[in-house]
C-alpha atoms as a PDB file:
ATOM      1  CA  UNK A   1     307.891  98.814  69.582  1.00  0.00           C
ATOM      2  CA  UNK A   2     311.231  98.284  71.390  1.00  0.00           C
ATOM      3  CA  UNK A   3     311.823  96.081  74.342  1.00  0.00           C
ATOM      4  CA  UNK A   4     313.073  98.990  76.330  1.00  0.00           C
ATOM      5  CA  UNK A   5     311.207 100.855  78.371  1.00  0.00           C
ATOM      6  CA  UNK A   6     307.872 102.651  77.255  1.00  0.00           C
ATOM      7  CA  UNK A   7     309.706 105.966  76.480  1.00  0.00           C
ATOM      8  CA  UNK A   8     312.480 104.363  74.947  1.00  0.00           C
ATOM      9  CA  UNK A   9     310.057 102.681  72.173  1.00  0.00           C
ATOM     10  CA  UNK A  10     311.561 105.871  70.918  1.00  0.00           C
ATOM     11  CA  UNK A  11     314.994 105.835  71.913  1.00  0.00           C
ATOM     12  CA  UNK A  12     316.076 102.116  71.630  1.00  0.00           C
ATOM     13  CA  UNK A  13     313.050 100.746  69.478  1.00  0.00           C
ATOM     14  CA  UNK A  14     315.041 100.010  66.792  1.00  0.00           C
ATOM     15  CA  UNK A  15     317.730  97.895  67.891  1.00  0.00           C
ATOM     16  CA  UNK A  16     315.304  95.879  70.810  1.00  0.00           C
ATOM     17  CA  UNK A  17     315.273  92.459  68.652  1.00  0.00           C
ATOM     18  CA  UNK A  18     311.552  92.754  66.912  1.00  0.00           C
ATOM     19  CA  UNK A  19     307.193  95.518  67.607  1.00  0.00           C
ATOM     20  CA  UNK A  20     301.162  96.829  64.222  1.00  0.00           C
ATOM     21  CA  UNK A  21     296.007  98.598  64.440  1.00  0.00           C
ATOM     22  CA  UNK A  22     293.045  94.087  67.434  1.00  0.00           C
ATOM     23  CA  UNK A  23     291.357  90.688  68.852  1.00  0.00           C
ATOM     24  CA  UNK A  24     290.431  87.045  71.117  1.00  0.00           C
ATOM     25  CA  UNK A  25     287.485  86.430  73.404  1.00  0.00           C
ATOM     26  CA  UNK A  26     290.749  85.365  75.282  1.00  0.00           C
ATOM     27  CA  UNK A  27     292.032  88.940  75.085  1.00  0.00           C
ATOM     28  CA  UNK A  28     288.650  90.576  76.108  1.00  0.00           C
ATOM     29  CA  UNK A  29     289.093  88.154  79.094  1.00  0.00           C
ATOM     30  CA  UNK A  30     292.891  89.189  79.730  1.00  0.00           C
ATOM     31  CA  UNK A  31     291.473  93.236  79.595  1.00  0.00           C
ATOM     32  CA  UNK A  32     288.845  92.553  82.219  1.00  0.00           C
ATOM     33  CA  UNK A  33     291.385  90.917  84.723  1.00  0.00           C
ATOM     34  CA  UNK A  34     294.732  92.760  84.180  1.00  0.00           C
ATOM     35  CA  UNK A  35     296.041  94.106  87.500  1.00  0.00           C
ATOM     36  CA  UNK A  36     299.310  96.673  87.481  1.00  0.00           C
ATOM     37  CA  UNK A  37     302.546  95.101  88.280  1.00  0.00           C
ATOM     38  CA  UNK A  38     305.185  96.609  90.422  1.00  0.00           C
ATOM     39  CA  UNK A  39     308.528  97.369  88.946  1.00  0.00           C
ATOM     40  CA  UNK A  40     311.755  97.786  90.580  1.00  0.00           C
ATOM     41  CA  UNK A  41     314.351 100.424  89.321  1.00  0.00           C
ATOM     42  CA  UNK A  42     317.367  97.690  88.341  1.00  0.00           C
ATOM     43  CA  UNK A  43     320.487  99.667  89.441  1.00  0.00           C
ATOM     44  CA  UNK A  44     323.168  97.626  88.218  1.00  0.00           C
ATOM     45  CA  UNK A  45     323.778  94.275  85.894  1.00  0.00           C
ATOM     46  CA  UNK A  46     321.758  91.383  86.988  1.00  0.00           C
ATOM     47  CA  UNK A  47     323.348  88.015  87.752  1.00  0.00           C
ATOM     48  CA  UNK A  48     323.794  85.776  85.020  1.00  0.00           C
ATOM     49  CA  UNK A  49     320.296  83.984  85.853  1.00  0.00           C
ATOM     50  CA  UNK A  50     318.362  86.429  86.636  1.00  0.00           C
ATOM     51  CA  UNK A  51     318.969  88.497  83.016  1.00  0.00           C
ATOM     52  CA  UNK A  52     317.815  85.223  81.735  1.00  0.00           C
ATOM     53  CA  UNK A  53     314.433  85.580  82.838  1.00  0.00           C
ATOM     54  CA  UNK A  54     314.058  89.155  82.956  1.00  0.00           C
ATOM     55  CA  UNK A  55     311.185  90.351  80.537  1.00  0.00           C
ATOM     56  CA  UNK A  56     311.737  92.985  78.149  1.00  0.00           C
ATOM     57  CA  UNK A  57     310.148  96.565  78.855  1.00  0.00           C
ATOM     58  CA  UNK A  58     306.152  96.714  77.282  1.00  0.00           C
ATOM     59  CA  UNK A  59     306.576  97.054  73.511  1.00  0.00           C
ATOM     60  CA  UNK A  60     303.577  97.486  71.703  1.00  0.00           C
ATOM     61  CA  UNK A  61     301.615  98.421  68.229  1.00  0.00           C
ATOM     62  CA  UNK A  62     299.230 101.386  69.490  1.00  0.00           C
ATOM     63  CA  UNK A  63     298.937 103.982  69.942  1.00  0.00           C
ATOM     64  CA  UNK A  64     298.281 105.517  66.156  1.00  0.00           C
ATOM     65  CA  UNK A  65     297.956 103.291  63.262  1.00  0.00           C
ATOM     66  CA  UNK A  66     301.443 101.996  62.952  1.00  0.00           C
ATOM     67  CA  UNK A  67     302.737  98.606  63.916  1.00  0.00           C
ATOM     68  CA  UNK A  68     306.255  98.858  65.370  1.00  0.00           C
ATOM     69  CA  UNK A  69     309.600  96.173  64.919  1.00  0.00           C
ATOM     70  CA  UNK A  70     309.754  94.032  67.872  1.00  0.00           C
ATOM     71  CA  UNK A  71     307.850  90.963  69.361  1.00  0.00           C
ATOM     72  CA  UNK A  72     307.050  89.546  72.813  1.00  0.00           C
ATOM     73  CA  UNK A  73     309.329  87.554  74.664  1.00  0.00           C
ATOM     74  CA  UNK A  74     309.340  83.894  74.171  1.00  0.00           C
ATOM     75  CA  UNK A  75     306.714  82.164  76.483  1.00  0.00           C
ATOM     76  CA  UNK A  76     304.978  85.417  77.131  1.00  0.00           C
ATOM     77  CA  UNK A  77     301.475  87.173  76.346  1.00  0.00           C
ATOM     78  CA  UNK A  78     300.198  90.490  75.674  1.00  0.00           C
ATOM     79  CA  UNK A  79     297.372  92.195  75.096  1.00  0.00           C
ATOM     80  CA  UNK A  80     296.984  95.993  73.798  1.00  0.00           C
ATOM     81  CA  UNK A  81     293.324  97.380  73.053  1.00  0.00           C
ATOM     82  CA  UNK A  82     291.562 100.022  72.757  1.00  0.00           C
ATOM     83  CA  UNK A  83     289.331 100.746  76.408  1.00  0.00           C
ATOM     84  CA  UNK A  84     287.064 103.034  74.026  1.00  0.00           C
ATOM     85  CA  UNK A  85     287.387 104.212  70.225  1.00  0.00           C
ATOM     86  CA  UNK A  86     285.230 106.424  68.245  1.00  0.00           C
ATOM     87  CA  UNK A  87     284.811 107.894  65.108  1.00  0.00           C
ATOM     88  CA  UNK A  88     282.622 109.816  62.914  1.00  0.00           C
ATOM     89  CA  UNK A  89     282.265 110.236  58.829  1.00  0.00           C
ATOM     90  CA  UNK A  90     280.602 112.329  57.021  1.00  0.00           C
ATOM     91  CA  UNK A  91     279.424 112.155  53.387  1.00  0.00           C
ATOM     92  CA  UNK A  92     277.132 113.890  50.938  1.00  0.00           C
ATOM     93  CA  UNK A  93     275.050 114.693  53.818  1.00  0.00           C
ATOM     94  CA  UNK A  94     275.108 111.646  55.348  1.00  0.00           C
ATOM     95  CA  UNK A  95     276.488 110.532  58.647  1.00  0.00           C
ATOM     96  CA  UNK A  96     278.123 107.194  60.261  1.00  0.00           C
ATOM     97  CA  UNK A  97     279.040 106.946  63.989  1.00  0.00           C
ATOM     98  CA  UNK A  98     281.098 104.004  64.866  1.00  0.00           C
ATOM     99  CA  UNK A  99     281.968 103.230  69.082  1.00  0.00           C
ATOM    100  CA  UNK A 100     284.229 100.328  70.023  1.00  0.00           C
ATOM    101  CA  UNK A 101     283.855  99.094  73.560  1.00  0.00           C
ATOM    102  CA  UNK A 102     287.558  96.947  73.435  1.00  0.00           C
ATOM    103  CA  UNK A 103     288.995  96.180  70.279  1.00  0.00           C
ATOM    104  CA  UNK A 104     291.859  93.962  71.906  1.00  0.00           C
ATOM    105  CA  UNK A 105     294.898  92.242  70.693  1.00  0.00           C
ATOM    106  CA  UNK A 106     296.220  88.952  72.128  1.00  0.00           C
ATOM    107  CA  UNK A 107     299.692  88.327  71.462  1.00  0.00           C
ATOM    108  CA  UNK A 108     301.809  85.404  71.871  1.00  0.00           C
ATOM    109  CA  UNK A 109     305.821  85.302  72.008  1.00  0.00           C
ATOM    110  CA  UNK A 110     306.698  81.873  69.760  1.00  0.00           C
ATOM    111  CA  UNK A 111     310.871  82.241  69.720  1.00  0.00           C
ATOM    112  CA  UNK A 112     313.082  85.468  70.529  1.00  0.00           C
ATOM    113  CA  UNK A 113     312.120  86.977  67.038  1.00  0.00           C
ATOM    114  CA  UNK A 114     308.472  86.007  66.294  1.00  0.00           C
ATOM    115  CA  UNK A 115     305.217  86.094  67.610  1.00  0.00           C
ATOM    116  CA  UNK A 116     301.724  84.883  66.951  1.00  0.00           C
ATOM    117  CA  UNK A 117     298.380  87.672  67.276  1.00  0.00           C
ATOM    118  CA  UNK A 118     294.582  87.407  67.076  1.00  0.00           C
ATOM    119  CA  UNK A 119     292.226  90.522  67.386  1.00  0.00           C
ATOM    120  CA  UNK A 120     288.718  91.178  67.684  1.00  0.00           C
ATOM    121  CA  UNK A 121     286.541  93.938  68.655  1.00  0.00           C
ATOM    122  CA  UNK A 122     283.623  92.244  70.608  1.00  0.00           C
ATOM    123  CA  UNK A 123     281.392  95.088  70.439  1.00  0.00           C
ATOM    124  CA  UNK A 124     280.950  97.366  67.736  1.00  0.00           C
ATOM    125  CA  UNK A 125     277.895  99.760  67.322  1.00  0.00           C
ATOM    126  CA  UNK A 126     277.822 101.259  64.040  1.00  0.00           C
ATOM    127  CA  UNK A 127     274.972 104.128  63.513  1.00  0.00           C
ATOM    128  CA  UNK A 128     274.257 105.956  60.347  1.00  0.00           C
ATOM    129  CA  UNK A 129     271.522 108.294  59.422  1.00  0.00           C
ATOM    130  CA  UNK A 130     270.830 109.663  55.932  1.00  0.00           C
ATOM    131  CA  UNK A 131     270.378 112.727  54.376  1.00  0.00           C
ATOM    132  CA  UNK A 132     266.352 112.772  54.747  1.00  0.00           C
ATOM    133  CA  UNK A 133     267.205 111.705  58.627  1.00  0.00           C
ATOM    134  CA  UNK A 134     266.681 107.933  58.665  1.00  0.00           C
ATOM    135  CA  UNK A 135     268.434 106.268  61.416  1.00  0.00           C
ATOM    136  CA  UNK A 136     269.609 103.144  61.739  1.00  0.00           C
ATOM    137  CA  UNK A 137     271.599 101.331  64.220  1.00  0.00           C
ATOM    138  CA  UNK A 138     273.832  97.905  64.279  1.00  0.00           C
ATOM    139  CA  UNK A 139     275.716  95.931  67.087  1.00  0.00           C
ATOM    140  CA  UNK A 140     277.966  92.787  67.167  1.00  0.00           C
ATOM    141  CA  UNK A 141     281.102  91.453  67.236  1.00  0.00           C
ATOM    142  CA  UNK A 142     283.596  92.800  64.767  1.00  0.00           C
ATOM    143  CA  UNK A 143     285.731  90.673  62.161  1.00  0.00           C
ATOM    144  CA  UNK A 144     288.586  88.189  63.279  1.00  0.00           C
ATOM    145  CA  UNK A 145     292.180  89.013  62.819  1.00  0.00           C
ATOM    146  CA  UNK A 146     294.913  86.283  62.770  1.00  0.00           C
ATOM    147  CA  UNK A 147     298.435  87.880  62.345  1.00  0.00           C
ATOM    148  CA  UNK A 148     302.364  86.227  62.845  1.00  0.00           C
ATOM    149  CA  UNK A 149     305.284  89.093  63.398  1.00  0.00           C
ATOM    150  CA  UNK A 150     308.791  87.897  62.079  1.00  0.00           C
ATOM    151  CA  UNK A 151     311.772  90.374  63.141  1.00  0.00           C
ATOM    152  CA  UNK A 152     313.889  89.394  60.418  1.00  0.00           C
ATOM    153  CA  UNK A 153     316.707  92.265  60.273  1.00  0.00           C
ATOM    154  CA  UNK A 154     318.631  94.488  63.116  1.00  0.00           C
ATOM    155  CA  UNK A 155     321.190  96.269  62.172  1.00  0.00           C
ATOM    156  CA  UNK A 156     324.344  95.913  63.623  1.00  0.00           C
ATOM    157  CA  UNK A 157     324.589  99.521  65.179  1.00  0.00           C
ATOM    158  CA  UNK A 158     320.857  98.558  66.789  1.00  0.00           C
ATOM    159  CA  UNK A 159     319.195 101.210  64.848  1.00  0.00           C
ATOM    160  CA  UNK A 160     317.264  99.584  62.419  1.00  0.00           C
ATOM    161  CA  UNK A 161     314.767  96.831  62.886  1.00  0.00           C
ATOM    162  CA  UNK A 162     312.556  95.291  60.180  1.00  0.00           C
ATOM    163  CA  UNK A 163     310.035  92.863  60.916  1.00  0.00           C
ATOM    164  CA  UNK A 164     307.336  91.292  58.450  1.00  0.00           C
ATOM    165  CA  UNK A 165     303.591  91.241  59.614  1.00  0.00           C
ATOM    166  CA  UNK A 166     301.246  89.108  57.256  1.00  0.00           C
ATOM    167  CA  UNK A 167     297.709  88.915  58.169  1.00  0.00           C
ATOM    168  CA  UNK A 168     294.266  87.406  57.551  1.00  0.00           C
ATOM    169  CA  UNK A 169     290.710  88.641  58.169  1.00  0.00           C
ATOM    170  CA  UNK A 170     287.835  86.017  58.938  1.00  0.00           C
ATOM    171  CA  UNK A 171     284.055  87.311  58.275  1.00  0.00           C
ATOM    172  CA  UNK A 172     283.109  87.393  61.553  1.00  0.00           C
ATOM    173  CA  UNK A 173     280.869  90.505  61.644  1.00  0.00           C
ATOM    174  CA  UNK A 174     277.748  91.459  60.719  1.00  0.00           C
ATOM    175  CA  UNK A 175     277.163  93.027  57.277  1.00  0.00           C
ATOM    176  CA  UNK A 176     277.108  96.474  57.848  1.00  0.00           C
ATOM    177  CA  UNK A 177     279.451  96.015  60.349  1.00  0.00           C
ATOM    178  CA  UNK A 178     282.164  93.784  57.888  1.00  0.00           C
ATOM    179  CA  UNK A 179     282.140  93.255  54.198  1.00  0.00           C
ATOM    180  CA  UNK A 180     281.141  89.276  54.944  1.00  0.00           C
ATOM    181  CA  UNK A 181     284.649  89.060  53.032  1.00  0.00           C
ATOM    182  CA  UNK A 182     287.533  86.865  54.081  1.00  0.00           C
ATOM    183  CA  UNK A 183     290.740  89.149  53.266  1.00  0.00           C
ATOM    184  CA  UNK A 184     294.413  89.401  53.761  1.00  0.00           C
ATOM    185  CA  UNK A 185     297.717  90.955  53.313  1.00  0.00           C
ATOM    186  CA  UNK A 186     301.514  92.005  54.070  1.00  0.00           C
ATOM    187  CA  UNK A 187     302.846  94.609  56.592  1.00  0.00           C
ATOM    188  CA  UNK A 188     306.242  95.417  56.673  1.00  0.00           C
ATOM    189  CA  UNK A 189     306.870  97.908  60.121  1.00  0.00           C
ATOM    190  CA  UNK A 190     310.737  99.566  59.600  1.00  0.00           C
ATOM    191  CA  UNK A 191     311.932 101.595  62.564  1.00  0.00           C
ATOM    192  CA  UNK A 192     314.938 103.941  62.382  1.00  0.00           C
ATOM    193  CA  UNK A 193     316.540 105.532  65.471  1.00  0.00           C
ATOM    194  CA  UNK A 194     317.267 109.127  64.587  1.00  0.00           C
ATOM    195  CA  UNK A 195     318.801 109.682  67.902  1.00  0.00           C
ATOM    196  CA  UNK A 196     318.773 108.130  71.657  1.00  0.00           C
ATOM    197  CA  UNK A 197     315.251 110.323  71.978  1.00  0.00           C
ATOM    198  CA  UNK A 198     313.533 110.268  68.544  1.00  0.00           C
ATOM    199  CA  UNK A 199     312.533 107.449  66.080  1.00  0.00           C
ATOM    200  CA  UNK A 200     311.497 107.098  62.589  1.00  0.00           C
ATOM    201  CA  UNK A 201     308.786 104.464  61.581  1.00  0.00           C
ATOM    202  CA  UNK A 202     307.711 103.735  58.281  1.00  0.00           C
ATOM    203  CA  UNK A 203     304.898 101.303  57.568  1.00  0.00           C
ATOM    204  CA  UNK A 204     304.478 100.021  53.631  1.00  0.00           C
ATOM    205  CA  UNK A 205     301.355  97.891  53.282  1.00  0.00           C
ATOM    206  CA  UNK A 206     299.797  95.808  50.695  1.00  0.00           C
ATOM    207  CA  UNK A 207     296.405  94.265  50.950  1.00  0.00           C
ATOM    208  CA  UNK A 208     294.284  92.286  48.539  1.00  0.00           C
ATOM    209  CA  UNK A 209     290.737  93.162  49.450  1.00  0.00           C
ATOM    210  CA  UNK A 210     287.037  91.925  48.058  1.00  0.00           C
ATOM    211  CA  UNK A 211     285.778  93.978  45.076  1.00  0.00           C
ATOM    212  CA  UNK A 212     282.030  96.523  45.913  1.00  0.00           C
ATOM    213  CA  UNK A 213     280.710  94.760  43.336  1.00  0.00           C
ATOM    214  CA  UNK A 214     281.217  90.594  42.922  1.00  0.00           C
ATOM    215  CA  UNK A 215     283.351  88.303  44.543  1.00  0.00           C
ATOM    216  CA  UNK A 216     286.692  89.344  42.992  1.00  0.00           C
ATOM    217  CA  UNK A 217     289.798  91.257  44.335  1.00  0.00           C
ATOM    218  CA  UNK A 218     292.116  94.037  44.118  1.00  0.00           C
ATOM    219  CA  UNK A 219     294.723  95.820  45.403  1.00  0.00           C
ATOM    220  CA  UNK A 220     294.589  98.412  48.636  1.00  0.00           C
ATOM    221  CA  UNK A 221     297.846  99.932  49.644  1.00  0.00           C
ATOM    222  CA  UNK A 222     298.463 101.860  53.009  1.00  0.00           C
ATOM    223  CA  UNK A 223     301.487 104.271  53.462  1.00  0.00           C
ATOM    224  CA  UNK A 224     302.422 105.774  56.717  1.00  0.00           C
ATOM    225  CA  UNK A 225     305.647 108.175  58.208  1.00  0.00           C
ATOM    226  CA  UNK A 226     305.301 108.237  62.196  1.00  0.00           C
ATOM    227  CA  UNK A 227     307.955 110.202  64.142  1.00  0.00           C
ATOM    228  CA  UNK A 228     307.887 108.941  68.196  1.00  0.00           C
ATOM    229  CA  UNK A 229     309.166 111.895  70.776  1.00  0.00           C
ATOM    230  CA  UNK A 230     310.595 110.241  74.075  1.00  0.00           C
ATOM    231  CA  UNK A 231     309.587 112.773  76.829  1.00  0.00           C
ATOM    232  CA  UNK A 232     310.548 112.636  80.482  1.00  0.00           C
ATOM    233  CA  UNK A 233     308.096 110.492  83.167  1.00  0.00           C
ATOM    234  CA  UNK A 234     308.157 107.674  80.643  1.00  0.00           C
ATOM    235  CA  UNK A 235     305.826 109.587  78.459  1.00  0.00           C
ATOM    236  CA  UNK A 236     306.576 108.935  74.210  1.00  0.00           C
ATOM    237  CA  UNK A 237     304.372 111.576  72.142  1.00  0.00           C
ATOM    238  CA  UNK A 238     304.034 110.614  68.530  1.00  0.00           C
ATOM    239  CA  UNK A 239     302.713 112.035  65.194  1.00  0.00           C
ATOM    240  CA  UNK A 240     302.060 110.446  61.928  1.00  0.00           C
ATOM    241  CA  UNK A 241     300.846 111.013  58.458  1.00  0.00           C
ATOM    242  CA  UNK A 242     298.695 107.939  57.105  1.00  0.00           C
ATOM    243  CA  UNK A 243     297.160 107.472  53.748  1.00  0.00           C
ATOM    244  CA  UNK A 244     294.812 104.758  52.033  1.00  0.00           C
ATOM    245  CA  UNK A 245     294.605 103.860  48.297  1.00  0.00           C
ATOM    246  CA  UNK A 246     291.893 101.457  47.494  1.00  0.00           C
ATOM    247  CA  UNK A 247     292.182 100.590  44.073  1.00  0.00           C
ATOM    248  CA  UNK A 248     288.283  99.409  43.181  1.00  0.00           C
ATOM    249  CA  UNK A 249     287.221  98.263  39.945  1.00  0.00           C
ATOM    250  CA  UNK A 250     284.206 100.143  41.038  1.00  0.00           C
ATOM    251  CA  UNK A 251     286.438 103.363  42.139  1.00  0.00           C
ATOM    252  CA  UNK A 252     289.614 103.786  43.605  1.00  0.00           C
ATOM    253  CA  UNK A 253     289.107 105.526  46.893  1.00  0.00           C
ATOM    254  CA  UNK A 254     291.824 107.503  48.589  1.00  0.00           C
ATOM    255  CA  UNK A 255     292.047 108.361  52.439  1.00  0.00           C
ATOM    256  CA  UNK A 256     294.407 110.485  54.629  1.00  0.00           C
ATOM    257  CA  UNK A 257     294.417 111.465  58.212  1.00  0.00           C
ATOM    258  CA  UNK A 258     297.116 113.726  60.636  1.00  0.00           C
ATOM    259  CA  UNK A 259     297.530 111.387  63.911  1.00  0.00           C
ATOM    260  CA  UNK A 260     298.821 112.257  67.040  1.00  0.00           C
ATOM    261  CA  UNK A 261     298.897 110.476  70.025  1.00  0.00           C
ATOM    262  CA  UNK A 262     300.456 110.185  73.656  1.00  0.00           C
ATOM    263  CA  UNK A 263     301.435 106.748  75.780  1.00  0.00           C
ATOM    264  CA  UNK A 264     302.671 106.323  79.521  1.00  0.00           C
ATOM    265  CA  UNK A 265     304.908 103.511  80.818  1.00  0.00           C
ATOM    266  CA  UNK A 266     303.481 103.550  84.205  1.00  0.00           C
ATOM    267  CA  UNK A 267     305.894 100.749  84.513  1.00  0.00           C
ATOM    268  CA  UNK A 268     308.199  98.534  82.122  1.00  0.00           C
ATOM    269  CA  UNK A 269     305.082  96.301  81.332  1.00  0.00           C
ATOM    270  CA  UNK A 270     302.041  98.131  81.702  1.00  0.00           C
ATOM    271  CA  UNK A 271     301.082 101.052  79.611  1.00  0.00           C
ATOM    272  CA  UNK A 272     298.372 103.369  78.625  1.00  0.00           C
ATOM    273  CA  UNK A 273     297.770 105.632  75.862  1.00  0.00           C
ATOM    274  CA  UNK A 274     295.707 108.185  74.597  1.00  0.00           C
ATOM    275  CA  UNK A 275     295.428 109.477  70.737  1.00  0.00           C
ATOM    276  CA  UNK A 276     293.324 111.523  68.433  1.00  0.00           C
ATOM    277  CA  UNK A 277     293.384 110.877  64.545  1.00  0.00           C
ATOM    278  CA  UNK A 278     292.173 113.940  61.906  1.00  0.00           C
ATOM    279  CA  UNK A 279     290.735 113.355  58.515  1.00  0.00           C
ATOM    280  CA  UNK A 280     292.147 115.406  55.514  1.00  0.00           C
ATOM    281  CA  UNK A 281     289.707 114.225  53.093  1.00  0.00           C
ATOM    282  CA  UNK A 282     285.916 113.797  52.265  1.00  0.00           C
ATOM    283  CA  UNK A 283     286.410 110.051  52.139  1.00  0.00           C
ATOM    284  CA  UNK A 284     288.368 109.768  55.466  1.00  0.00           C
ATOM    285  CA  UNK A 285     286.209 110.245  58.984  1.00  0.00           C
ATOM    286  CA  UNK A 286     286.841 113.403  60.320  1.00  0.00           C
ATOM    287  CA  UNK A 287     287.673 112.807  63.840  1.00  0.00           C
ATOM    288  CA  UNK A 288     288.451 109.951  65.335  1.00  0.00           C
ATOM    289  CA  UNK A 289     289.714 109.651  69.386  1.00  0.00           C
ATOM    290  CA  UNK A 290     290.505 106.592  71.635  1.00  0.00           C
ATOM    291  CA  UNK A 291     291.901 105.601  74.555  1.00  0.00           C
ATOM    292  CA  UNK A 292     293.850 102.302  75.679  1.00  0.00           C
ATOM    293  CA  UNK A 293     295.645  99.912  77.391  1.00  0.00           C
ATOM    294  CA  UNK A 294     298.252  97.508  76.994  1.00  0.00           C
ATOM    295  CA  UNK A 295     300.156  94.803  79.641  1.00  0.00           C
ATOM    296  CA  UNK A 296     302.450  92.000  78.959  1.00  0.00           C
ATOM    297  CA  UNK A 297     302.722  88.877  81.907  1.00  0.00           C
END
């Protein structure tokens, strides 16, 4: 998202010099021990110094499933997560229940227009019962995402930003949790300001993903069109239209979901959000809801 304030990931997103769905022990840690910071109002220009050092409003990639075009300030952290995220998926009578307690983020600003990320979920319980009523239940850690965020393009008018968001997945869960696959690919966030209150965010992605069956790979493509509201009391609604294409040798699999989702600045670097995502498909779970939090010190 931008770096102005929390409603204005909307209205200035675009031209804030750089904002991703996750991640570090360190994170989990940074979670349990964030405390609100005060902001005051800034009436007029700061002295020369004091703009200097001056962080950028919160900027982040939740709520929904995009990933917005701008980073974290140089020197500085962040964390976004999820406080609680569920979601539930039926199929051919079957039924999978999936609760994350945290699924943080951990963010690190490298240089004015990149940024370094890990994310896992520490505790995942995934439950699925069959169509004769078997149950069965799994817990652990989820898998390990290592990401690096380049801003690479504003426009000149400051209303388009472009960054480029490759990323890696370690096996770090459980099967039946994770695939046991190590995986990877190539986000590219775009952000358009249609106006001083509304943005456009497109996010093309291309991921090269472990075949069903074997140790091969193939291609998985994700597709997204997010429109951001700003609202007044630093409130930014979104909604978004996501789709999946999983290209299988086994079978190509295709998923798409109606998003919508709501986030509060309760000040320019503290935030919380709140979001609910709708399956249109068999293949895509039907409902999923969350709820989270995000702070940069």
């Amino acid at each position: 998202m931008s770096g102005e304030s929390v409603s204005s990931r909307v209205s200035g997103r675009a031209g804030s010099g750089g904002r991703p769905s996750r991640w570090s022990a360190l994170a989990a840690a940074a979670l349990l021990s964030c405390a609100s910071t005060a902001v005051v109002a800034q009436t007029g220009e700061a002295p020369p110094a004091a703009a200097a050092t001056e962080l950028s409003a919160l900027c982040t990639d939740r709520p929904t499933k995009s990933n917005f075009a701008c980073v974290v300030d140089t020197g500085h952290w962040q964390y976004e997560s999820d406080v609680v995220n569920h979601s539930r998926f039926r199929l051919d009578g079957a039924q999978t229940e999936t609760w994350l307690a945290t699924n943080p983020t951990l963010k690190y600003g490298i240089a004015k227009d990149f940024d370094i990320e890990a994310s896992i979920a520490p505790w995942v319980v995934v439950r699925s019962e069959d169509g004769a009523g078997n149950t069965s239940v799994l817990r652990g850690p989820g898998d390990l995402y290592l990401r690096a965020k380049w801003n690479f393009f504003n426009s000149t008018d400051g209303k388009l930003s472009v960054t480029a968001l490759p990323y890696v997945k370690a096996a770090t869960a459980r099967h039946g949790i994770g695939n046991g696959a190590s995986e990877g690919g190539l986000i590219l966030p775009t952000n358009y300001a249609l106006t001083d209150k509304i943005t456009l965010t497109t996010v093309p992605e291309f991921d090269a993903l472990k075949d069903a069956n074997g140790n091969g790979r193939h291609f998985n493509t994700a597709q997204l069109v997010n429109v951001g509201v700003a609202l007044p009391h630093d409130l930014t609604l979104y909604g978004e239209l996501w789709g999946d294409w999983n290209v299988d040798p086994v079978a190509t699999v295709r998923q798409f979901s109606a998003d919508a989702a709501l986030a509060w600045g309760v000040s320019r670097t503290l935030q919380l959000d709140i979001g609910f995502n709708l399956g249109l498909n068999r293949n895509t779970p039907r409902r999923q809801a969350y709820f989270g939090v995000s702070q940069k010190f």
